[in-house]
Protein backbone atom coordinates (compact mmCIF):
# COMPACT_ATOMS: atom_id res chain seq x y z
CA UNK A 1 11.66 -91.96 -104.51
CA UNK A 2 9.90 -90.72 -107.56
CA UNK A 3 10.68 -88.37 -109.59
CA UNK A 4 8.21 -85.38 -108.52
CA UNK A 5 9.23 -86.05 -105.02
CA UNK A 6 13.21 -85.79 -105.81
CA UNK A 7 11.70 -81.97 -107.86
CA UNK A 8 10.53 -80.82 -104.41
CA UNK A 9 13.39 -81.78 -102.07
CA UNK A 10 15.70 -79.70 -104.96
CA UNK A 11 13.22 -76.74 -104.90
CA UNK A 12 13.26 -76.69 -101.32
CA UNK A 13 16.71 -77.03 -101.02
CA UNK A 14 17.12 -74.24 -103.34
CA UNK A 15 15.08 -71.71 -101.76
CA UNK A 16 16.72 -72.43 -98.10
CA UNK A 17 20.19 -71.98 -99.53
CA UNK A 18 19.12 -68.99 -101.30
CA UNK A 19 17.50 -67.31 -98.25
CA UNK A 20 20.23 -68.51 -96.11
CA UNK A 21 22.84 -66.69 -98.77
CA UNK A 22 20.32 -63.86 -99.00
CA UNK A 23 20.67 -63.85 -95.29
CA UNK A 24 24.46 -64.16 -94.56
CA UNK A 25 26.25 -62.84 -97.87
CA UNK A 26 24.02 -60.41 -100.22
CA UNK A 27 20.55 -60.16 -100.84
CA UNK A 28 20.71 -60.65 -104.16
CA UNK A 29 20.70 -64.20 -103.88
CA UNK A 30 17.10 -63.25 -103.62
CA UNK A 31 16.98 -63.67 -106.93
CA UNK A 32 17.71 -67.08 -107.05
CA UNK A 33 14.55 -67.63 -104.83
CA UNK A 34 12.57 -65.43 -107.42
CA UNK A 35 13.94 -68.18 -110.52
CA UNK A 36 12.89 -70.64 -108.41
CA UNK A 37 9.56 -69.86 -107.41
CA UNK A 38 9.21 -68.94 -111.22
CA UNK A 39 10.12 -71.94 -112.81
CA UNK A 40 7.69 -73.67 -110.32
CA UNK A 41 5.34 -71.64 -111.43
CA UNK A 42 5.87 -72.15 -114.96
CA UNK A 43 6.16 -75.81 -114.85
CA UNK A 44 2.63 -76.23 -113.04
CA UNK A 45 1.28 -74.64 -116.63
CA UNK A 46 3.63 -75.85 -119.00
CA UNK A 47 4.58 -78.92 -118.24
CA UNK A 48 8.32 -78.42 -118.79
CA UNK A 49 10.74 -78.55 -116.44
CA UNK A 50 14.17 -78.50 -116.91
CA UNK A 51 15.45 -80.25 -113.92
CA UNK A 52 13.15 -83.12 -114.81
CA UNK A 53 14.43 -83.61 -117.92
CA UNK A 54 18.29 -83.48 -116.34
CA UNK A 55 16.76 -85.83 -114.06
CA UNK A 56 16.08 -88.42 -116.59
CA UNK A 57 18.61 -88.23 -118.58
CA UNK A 58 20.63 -89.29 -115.34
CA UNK A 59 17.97 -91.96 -114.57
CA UNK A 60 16.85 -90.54 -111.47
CA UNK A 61 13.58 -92.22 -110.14
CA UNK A 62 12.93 -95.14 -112.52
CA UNK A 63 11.33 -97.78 -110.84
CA UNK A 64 13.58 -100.92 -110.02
CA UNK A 65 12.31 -104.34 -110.33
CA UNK A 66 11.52 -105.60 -106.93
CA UNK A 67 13.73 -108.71 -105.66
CA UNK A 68 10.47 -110.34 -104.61
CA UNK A 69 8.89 -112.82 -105.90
């Protein structure tokens, strides 16, 4: 999986847990949503996101060699 894709499924997984907490617990995990949807935003003009960084520095979606010959 690449990297942008593994960016997405933690967004998304963010903002469900967040609505789901929102939901079931407090709405102020509302907020969460709100820091999510910013740095999103943020990221599509800056270029800088800190999750991919994290990301990379774990090595999280560098292409492997294929066995194949």
């Amino acid at each position: 999986m690449t990297l942008e894709r593994y960016i997405r499924l933690f967004a998304g997984i963010f903002v469900l847990a967040s609505l789901f907490l929102a939901h079931f617990h407090s709405s102020s995990w509302l907020w969460f949503t709100v820091f999510v949807g910013f740095n999103l935003f943020q990221s599509s003009l800056t270029c800088f996101c800190p999750l991919e960084i994290i990301l990379k520095k774990l090595g999280v979606g560098k292409v492997m060699p294929s066995s194949r010959s």
